[in-house]
Each structure stands twice: as C-alpha cells, then as structure tokens.
PDB file of N, CA and C in Angstrom:
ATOM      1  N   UNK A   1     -33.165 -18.100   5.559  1.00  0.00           N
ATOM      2  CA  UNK A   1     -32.498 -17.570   4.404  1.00  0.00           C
ATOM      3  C   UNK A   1     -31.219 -16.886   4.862  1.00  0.00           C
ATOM      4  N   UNK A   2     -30.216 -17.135   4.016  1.00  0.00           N
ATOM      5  CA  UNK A   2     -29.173 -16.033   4.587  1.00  0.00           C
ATOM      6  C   UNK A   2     -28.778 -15.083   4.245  1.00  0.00           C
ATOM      7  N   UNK A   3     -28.142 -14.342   5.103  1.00  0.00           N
ATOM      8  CA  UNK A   3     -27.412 -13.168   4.509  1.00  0.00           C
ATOM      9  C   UNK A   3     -26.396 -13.073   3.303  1.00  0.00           C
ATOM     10  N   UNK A   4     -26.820 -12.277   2.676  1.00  0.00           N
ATOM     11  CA  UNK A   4     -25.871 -11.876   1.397  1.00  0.00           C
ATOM     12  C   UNK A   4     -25.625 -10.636   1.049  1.00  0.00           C
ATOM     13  N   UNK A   5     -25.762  -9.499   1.850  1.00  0.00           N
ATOM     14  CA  UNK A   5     -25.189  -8.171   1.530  1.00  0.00           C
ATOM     15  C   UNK A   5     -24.391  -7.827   2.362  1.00  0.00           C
ATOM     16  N   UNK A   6     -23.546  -7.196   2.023  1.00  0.00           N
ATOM     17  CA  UNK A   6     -22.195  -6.371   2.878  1.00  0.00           C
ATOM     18  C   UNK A   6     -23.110  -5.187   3.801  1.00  0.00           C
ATOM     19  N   UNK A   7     -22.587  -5.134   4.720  1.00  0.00           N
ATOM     20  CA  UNK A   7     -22.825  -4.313   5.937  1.00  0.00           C
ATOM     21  C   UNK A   7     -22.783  -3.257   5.120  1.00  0.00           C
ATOM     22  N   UNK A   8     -22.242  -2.762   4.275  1.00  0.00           N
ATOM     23  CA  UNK A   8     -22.347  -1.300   3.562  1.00  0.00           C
ATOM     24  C   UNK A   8     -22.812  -1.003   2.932  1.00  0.00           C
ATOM     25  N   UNK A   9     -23.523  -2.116   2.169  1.00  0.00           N
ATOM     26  CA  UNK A   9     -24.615  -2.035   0.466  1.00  0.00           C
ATOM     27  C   UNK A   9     -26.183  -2.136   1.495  1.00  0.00           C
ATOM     28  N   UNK A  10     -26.138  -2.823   2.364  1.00  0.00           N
ATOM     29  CA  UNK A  10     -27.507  -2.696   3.049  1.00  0.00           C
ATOM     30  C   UNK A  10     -28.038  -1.155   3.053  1.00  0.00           C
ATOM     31  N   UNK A  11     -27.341  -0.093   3.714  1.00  0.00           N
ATOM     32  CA  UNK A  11     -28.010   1.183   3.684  1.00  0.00           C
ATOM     33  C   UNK A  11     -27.821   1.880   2.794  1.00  0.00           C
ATOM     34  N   UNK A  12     -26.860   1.764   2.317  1.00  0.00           N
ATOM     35  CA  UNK A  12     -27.031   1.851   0.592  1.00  0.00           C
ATOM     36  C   UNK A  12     -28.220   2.032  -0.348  1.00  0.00           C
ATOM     37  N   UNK A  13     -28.707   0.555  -0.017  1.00  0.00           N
ATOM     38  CA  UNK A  13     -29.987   0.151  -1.195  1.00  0.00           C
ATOM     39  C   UNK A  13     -30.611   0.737  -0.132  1.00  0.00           C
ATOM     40  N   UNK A  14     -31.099   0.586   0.956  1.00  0.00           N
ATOM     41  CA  UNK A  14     -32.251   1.171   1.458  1.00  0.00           C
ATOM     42  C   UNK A  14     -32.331   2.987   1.092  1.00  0.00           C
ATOM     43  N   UNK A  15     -30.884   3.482   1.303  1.00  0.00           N
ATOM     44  CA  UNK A  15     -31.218   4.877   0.725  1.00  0.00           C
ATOM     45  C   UNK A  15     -31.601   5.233  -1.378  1.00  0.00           C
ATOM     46  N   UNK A  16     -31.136   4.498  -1.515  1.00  0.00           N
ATOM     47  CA  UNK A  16     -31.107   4.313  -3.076  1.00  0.00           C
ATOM     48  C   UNK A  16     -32.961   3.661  -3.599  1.00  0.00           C
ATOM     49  N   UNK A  17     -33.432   2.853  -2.686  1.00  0.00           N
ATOM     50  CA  UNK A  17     -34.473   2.678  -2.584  1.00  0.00           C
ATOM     51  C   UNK A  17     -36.030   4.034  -2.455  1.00  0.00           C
ATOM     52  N   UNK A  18     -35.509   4.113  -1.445  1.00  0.00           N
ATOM     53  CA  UNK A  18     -36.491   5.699  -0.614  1.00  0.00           C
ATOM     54  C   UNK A  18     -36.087   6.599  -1.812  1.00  0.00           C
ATOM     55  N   UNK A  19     -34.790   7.480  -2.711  1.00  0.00           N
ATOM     56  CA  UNK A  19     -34.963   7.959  -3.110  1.00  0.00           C
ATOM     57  C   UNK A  19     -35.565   7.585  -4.461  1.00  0.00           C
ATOM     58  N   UNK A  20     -35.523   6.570  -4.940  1.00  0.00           N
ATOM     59  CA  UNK A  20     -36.531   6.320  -6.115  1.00  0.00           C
ATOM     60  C   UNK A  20     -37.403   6.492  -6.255  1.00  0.00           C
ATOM     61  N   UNK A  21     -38.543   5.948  -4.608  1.00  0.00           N
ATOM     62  CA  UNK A  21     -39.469   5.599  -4.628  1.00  0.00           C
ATOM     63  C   UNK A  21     -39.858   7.787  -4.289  1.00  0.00           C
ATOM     64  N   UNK A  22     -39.233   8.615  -3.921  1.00  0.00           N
ATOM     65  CA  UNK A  22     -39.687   9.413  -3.604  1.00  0.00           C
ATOM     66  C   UNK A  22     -39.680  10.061  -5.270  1.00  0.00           C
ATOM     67  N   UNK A  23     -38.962  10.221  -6.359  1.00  0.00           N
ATOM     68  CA  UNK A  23     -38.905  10.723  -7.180  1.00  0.00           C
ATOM     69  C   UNK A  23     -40.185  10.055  -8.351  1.00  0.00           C
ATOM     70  N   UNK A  24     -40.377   8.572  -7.338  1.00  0.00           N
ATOM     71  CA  UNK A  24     -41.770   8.323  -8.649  1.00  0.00           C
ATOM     72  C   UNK A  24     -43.073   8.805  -7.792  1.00  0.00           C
ATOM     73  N   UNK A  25     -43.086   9.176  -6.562  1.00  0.00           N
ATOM     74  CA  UNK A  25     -43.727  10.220  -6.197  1.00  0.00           C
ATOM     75  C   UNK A  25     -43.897  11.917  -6.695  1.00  0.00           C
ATOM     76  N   UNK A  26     -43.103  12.164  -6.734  1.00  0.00           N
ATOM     77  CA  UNK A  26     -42.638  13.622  -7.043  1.00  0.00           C
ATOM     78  C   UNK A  26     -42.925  14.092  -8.520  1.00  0.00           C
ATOM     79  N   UNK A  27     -42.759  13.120  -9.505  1.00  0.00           N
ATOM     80  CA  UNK A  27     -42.647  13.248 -11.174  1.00  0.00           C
ATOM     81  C   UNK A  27     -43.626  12.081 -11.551  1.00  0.00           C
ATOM     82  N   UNK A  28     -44.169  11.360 -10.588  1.00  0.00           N
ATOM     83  CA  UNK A  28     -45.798  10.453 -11.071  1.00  0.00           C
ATOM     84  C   UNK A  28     -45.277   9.532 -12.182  1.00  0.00           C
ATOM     85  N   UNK A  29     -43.718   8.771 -11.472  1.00  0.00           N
ATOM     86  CA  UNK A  29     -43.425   7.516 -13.121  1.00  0.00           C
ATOM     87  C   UNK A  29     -43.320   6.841 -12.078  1.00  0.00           C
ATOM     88  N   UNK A  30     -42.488   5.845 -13.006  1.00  0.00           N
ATOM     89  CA  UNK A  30     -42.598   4.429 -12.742  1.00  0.00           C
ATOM     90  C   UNK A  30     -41.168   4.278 -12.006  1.00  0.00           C
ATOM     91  N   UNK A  31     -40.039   5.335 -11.210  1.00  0.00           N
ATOM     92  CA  UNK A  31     -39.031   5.506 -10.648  1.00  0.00           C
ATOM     93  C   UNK A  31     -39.563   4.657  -9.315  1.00  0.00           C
ATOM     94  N   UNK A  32     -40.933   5.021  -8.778  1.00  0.00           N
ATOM     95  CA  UNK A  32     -41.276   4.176  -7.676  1.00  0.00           C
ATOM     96  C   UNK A  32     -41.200   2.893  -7.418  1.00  0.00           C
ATOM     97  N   UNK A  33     -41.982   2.493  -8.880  1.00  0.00           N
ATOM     98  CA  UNK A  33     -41.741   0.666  -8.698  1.00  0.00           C
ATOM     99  C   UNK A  33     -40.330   0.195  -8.482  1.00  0.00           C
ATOM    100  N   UNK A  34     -40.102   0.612  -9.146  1.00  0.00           N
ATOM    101  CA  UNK A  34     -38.568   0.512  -9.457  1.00  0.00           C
ATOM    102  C   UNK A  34     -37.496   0.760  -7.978  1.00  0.00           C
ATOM    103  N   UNK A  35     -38.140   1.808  -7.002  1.00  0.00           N
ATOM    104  CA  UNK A  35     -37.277   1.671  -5.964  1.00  0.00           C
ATOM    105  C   UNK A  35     -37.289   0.850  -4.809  1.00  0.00           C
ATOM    106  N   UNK A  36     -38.483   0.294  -4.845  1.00  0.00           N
ATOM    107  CA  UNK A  36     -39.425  -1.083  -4.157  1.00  0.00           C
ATOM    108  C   UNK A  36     -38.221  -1.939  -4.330  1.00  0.00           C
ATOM    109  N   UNK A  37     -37.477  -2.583  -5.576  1.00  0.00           N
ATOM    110  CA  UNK A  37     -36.765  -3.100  -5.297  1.00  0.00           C
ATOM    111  C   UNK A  37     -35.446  -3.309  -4.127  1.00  0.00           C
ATOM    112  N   UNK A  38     -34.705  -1.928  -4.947  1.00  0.00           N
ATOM    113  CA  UNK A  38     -33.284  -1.979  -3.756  1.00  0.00           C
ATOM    114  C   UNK A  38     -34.407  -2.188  -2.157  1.00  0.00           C
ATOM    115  N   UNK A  39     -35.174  -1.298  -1.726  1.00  0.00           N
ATOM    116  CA  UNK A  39     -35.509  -0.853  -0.799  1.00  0.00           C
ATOM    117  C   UNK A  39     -35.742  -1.726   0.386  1.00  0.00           C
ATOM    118  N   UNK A  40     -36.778  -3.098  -0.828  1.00  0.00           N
ATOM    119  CA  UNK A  40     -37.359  -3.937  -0.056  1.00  0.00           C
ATOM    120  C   UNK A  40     -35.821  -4.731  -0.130  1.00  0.00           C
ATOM    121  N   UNK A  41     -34.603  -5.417  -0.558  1.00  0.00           N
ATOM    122  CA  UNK A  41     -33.373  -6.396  -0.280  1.00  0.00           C
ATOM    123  C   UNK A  41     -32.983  -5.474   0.882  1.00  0.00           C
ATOM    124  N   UNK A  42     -32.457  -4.172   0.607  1.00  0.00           N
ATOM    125  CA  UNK A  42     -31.795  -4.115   1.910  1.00  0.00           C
ATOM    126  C   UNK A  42     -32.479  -4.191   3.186  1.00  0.00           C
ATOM    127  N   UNK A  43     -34.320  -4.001   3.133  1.00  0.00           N
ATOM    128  CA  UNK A  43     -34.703  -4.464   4.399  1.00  0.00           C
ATOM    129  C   UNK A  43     -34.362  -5.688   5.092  1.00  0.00           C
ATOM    130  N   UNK A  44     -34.435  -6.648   4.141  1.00  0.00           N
ATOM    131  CA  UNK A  44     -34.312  -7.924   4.549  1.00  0.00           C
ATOM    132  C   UNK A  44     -33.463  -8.444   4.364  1.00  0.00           C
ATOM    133  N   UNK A  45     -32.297  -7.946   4.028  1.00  0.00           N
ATOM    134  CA  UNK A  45     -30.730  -8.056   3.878  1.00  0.00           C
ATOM    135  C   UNK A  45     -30.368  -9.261   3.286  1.00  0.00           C
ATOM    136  N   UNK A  46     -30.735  -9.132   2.279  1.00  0.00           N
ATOM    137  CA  UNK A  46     -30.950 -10.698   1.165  1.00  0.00           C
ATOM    138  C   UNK A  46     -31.570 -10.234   0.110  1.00  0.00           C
ATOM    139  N   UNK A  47     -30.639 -10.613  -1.148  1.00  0.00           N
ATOM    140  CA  UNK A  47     -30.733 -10.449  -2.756  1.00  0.00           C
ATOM    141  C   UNK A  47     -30.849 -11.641  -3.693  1.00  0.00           C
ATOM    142  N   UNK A  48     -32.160 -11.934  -3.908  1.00  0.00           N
ATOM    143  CA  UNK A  48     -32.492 -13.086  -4.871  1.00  0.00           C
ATOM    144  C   UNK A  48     -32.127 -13.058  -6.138  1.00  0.00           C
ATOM    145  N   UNK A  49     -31.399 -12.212  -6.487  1.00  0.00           N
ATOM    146  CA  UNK A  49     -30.494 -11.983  -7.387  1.00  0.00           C
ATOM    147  C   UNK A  49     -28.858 -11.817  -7.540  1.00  0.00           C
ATOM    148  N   UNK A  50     -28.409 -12.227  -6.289  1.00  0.00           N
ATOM    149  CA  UNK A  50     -27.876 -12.516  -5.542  1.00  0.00           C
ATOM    150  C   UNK A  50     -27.779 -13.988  -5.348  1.00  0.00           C
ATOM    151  N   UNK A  51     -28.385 -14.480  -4.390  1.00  0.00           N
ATOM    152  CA  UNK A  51     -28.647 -15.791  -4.382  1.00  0.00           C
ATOM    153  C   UNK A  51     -28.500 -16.754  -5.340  1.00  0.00           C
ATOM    154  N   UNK A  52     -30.015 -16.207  -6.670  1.00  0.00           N
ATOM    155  CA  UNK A  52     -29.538 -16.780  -7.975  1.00  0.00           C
ATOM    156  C   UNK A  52     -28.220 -17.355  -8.517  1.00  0.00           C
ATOM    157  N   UNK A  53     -27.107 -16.392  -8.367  1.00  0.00           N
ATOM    158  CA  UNK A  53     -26.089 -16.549  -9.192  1.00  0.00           C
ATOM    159  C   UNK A  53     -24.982 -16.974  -8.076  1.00  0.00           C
ATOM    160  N   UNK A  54     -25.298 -17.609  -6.511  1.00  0.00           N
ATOM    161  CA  UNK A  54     -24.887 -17.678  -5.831  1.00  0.00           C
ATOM    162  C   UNK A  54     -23.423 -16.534  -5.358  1.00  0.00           C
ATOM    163  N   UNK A  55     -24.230 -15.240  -5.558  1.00  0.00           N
ATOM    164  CA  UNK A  55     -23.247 -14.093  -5.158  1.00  0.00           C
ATOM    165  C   UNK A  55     -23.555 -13.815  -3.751  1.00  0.00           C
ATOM    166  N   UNK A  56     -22.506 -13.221  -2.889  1.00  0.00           N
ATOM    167  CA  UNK A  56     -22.179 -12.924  -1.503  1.00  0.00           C
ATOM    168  C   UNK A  56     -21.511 -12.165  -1.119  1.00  0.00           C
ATOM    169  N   UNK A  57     -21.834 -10.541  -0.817  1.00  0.00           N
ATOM    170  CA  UNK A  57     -20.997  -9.693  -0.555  1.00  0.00           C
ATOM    171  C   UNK A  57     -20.824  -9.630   1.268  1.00  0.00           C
ATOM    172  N   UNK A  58     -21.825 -10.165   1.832  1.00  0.00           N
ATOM    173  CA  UNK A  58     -21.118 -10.707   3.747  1.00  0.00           C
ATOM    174  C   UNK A  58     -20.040 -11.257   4.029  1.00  0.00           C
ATOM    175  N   UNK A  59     -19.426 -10.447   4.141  1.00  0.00           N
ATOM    176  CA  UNK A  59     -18.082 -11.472   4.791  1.00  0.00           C
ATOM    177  C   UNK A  59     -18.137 -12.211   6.309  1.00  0.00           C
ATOM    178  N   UNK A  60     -19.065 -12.295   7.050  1.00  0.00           N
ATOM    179  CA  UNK A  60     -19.253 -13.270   7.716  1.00  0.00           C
ATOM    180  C   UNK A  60     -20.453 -14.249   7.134  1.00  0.00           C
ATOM    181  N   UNK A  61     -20.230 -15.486   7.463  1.00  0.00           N
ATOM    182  CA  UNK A  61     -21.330 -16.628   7.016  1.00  0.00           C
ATOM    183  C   UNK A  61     -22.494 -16.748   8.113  1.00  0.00           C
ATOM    184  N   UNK A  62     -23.529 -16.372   7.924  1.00  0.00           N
ATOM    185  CA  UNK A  62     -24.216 -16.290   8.991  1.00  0.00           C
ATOM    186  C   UNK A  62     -25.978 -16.278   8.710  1.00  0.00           C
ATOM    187  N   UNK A  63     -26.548 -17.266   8.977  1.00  0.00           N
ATOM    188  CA  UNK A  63     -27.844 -17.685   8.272  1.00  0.00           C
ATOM    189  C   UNK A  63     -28.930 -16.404   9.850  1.00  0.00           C
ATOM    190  N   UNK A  64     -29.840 -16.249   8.573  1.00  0.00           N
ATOM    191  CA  UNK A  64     -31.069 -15.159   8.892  1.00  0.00           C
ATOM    192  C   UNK A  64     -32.381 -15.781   9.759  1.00  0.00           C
ATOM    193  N   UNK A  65     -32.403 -15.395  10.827  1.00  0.00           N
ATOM    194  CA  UNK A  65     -33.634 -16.021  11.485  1.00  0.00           C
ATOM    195  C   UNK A  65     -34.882 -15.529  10.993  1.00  0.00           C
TER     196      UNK A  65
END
C-alpha cells in the first residue's frame, strides 16, 4: 500500500488521535471511537479516505512495505 500523508499530518493525526481517544476516556463518550480513527492512519501512514478519492499529501512517491 502506499504512502499518502505528508510528513507533517502523520504526527498530527497521531496527536489528534491520542487526544480524542483520551477525552472519550476522561468524559466516558464516544470522542474515543472517534479518535481510533486519525490515530490508527497516521500509524500506518495511509488514508483510505484518501486513497478513495485518490488524494496524496507525500510529496515523494514511494510504495509501503
């Protein structure tokens, strides 16, 4: 699969992630599920929503082992 996030949105979503997931900890909603998302793309540095619409914020072309 390849890469499709910019070197800068990767830790981004991963921080944007953790804090969701800590606030649907903290206040017991549904902020958690919800941060699973960003959290889990920037782990794996690939957005199927993204992909979908064949969007690409990497500026190098470079497929994911």
């Amino acid at each position: 699969m390849k890469t499709n996030l910019a070197s800068i949105e990767r830790p981004l979503r991963i921080i944007i992630g953790i804090a969701a997931l800590a606030l649907g900890v903290v206040f017991h909603s549904w902020w958690g599920a919800l941060g699973a998302v960003p959290l889990l793309t920037g782990l794996i540095n690939w957005c199927p929503a993204y992909a979908l619409f064949g969007v690409s914020t990497c500026k190098i072309k470079t497929n994911s082992v």
